[in-house]
C-alpha atoms as a PDB file:
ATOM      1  CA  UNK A   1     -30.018  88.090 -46.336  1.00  0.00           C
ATOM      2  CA  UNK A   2     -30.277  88.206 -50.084  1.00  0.00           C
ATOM      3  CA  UNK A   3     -27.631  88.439 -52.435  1.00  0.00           C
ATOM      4  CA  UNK A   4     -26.943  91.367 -54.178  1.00  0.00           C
ATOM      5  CA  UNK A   5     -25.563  91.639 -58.175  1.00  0.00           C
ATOM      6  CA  UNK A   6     -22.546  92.114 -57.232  1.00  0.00           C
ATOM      7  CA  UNK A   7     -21.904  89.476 -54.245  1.00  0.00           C
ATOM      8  CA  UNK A   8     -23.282  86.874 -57.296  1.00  0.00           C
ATOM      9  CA  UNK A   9     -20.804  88.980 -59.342  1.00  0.00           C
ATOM     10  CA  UNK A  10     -17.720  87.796 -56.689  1.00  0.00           C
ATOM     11  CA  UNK A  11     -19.062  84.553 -56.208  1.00  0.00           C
ATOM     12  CA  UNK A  12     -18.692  84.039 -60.252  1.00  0.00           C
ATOM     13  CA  UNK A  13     -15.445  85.274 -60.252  1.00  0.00           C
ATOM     14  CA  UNK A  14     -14.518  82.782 -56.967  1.00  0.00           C
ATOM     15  CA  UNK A  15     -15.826  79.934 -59.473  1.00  0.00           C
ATOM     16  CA  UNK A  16     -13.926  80.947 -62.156  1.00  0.00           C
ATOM     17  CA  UNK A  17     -11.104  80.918 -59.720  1.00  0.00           C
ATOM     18  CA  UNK A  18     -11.917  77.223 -59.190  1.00  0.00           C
ATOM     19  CA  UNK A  19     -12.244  76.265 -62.482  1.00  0.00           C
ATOM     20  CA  UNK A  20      -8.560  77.488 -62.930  1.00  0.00           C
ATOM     21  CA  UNK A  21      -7.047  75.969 -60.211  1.00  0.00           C
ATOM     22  CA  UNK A  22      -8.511  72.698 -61.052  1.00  0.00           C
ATOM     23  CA  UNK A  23      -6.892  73.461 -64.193  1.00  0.00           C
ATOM     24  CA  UNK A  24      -3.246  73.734 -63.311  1.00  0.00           C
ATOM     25  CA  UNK A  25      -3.912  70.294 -60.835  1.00  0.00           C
ATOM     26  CA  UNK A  26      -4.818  72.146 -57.490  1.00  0.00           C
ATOM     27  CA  UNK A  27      -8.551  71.301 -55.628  1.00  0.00           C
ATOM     28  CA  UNK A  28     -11.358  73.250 -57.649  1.00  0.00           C
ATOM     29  CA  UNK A  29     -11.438  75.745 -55.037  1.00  0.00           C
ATOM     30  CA  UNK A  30     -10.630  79.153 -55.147  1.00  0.00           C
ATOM     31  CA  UNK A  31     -12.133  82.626 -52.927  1.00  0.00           C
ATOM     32  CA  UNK A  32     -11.323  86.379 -53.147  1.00  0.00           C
ATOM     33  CA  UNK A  33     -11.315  89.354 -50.653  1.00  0.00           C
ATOM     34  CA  UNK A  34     -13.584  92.292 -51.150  1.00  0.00           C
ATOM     35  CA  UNK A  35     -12.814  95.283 -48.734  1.00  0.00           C
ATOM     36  CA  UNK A  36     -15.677  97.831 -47.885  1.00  0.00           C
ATOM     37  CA  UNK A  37     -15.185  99.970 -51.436  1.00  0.00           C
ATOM     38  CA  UNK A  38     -16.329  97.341 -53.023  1.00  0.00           C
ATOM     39  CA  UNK A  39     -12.721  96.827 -54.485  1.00  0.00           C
ATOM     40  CA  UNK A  40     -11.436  92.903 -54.374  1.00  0.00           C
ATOM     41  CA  UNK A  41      -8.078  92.856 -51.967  1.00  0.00           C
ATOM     42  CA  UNK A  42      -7.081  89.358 -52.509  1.00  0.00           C
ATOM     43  CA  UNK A  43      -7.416  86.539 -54.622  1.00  0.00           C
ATOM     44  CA  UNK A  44      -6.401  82.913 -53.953  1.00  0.00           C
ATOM     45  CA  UNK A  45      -7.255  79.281 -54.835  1.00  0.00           C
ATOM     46  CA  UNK A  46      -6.510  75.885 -53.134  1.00  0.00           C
ATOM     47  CA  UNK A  47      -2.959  74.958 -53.514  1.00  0.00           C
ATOM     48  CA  UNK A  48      -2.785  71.812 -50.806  1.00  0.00           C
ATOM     49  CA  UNK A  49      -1.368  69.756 -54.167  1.00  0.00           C
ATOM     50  CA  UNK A  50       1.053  72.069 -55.656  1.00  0.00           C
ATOM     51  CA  UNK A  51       2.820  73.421 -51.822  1.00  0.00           C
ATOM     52  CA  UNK A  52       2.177  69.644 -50.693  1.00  0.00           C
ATOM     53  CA  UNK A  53       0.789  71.404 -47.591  1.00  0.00           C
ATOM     54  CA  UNK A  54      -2.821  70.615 -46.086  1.00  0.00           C
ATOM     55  CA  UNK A  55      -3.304  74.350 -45.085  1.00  0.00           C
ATOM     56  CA  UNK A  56      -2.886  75.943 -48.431  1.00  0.00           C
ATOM     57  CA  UNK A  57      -6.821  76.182 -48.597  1.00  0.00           C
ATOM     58  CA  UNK A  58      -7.802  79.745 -49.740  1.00  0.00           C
ATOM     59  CA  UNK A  59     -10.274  80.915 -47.207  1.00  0.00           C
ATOM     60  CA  UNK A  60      -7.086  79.849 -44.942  1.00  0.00           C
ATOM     61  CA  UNK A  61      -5.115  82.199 -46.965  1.00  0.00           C
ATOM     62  CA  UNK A  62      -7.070  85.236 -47.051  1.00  0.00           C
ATOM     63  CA  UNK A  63      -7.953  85.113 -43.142  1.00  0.00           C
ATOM     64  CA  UNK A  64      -4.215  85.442 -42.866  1.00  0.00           C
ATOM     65  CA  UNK A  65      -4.388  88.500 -45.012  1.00  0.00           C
ATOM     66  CA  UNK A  66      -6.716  90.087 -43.183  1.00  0.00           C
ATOM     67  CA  UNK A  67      -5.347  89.299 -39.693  1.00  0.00           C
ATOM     68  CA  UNK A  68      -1.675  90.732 -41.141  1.00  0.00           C
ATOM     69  CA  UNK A  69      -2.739  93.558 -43.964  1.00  0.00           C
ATOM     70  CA  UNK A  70      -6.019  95.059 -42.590  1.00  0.00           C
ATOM     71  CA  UNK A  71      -6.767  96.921 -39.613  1.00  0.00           C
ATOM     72  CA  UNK A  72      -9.951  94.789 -37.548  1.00  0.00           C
ATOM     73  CA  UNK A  73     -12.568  98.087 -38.278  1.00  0.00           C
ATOM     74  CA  UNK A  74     -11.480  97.262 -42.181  1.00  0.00           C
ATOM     75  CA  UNK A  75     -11.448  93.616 -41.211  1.00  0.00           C
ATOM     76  CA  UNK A  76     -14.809  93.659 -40.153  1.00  0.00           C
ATOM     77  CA  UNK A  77     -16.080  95.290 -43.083  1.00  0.00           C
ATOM     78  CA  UNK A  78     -14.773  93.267 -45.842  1.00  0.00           C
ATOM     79  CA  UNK A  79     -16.304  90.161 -47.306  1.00  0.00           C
ATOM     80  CA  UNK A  80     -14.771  86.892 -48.382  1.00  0.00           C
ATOM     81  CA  UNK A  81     -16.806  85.180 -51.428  1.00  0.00           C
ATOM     82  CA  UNK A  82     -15.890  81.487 -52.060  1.00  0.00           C
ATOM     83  CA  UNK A  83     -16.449  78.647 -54.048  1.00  0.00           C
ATOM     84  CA  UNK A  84     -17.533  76.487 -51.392  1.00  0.00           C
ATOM     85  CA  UNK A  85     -18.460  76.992 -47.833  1.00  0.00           C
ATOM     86  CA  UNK A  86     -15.275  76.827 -45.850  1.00  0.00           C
ATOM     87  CA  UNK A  87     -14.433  73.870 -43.665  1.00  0.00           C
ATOM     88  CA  UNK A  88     -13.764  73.575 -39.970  1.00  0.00           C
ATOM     89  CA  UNK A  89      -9.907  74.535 -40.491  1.00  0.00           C
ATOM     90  CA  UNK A  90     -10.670  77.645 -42.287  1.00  0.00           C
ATOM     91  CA  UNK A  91     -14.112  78.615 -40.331  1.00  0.00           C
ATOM     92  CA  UNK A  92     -11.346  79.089 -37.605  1.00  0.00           C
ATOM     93  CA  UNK A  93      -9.061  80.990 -39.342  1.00  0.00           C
ATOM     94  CA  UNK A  94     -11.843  83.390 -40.686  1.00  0.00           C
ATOM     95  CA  UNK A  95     -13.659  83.823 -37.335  1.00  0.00           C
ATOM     96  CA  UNK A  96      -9.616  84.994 -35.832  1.00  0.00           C
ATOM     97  CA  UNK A  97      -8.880  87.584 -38.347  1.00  0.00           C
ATOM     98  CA  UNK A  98     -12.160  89.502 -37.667  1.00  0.00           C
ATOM     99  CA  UNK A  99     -13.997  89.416 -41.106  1.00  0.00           C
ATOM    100  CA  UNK A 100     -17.360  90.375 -40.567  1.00  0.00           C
ATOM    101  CA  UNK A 101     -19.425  88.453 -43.622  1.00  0.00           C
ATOM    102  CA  UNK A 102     -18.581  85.212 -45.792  1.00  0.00           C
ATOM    103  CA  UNK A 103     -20.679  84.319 -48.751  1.00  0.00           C
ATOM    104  CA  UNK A 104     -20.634  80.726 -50.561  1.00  0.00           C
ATOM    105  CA  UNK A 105     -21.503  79.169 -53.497  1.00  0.00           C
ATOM    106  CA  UNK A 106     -21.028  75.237 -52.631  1.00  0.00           C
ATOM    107  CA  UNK A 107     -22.901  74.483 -49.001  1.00  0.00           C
ATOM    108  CA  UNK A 108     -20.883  71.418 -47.273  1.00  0.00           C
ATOM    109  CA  UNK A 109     -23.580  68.862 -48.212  1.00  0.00           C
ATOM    110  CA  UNK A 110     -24.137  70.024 -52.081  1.00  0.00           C
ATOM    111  CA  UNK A 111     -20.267  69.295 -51.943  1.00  0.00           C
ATOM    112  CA  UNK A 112     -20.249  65.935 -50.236  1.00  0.00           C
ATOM    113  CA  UNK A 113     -23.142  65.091 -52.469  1.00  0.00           C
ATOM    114  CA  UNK A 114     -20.568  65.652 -55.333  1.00  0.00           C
ATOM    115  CA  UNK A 115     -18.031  63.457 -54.028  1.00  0.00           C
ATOM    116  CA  UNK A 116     -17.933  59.751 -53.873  1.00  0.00           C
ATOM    117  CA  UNK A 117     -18.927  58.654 -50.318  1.00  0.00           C
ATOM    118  CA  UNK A 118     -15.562  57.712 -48.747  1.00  0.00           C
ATOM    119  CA  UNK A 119     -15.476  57.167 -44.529  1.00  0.00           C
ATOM    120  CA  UNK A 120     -13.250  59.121 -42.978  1.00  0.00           C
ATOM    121  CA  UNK A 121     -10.357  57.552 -41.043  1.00  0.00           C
ATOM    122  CA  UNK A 122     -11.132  57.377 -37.358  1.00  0.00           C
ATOM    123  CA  UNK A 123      -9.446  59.593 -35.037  1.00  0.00           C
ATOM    124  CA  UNK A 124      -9.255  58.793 -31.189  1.00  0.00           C
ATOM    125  CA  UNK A 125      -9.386  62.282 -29.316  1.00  0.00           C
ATOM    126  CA  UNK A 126      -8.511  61.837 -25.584  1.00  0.00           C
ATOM    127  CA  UNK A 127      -8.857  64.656 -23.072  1.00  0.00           C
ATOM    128  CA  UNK A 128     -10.074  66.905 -21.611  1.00  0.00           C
ATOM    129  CA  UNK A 129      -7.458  66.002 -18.960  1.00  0.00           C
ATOM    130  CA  UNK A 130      -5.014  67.829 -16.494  1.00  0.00           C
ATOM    131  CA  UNK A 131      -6.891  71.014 -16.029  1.00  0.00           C
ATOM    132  CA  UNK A 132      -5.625  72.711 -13.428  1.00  0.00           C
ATOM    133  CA  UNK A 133      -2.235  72.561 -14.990  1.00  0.00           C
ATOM    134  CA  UNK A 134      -3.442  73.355 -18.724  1.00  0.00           C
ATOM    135  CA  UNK A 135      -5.251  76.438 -17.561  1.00  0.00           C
ATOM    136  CA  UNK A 136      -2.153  78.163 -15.754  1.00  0.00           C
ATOM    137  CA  UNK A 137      -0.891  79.797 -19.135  1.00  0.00           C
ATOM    138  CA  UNK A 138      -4.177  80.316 -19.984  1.00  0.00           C
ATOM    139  CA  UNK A 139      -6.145  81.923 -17.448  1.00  0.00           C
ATOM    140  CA  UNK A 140      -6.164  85.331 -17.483  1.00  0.00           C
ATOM    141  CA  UNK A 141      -5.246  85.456 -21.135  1.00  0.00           C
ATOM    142  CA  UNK A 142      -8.504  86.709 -22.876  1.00  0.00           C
ATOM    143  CA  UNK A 143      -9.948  90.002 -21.608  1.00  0.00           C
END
């Protein structure tokens, strides 16, 4: 789909959130909430430095606005423009509270390709293990 004037309108306004928060020492990231009017709901930058808290990304943010503020028809009509496209954490968040469309400026790998290359630490994951006990409170759960 093609942008529009005004989604590169939002998107501007996302980097100019970015801009700021890299200005008062937060991550240069920043994204707003636009509900289906056309009027902007929410607006939030990265704050992971300031609230020493790993979460405080602002995709992360506004999903939790929209799961608690917005009914899901609303929810599902509302866009969330960003800085850069949100990570793994935050694709979570947004794909729970039921937004329906989430437009970027920054893809992952024009990001990475702005950062120096640093490995990640490595992470042992273990599992899947003890199923039929794990699925008890589970089963039955989701509709």
């Amino acid at each position: 789909m093609a942008l529009t004037a005004d989604d590169e309108t939002f998107l501007r306004r996302a980097i100019e959130l970015a801009v700021k928060a890299r200005e008062g020492g937060d991550p240069p990231f920043a994204s707003l909430l636009v509900g289906p009017d056309g009027q902007v709901l929410a607006e939030e930058h990265n704050t992971t430095i300031r609230d020493a808290d790993i979460s405080q990304h602002p995709e992360q943010k506004l999903a939790r606005y929209a799961a608690r503020e917005l009914d899901p028809a609303t929810a599902a009509k509302t866009t969330m423009y960003t800085s850069c496209q949100p990570c793994q954490m935050c694709t979570g968040a947004i794909e729970r509270s039921g937004l329906g469309r989430v437009v970027f400026a920054l893809s992952t790998e024009q990001l990475n390709s702005l950062r120096s290359p640093v490995a990640p630490p490595a992470i042992q994951y273990d599992g899947p293990a003890l199923f039929d006990l794990a699925r008890v409170p589970v089963e039955g759960y989701y509709p």
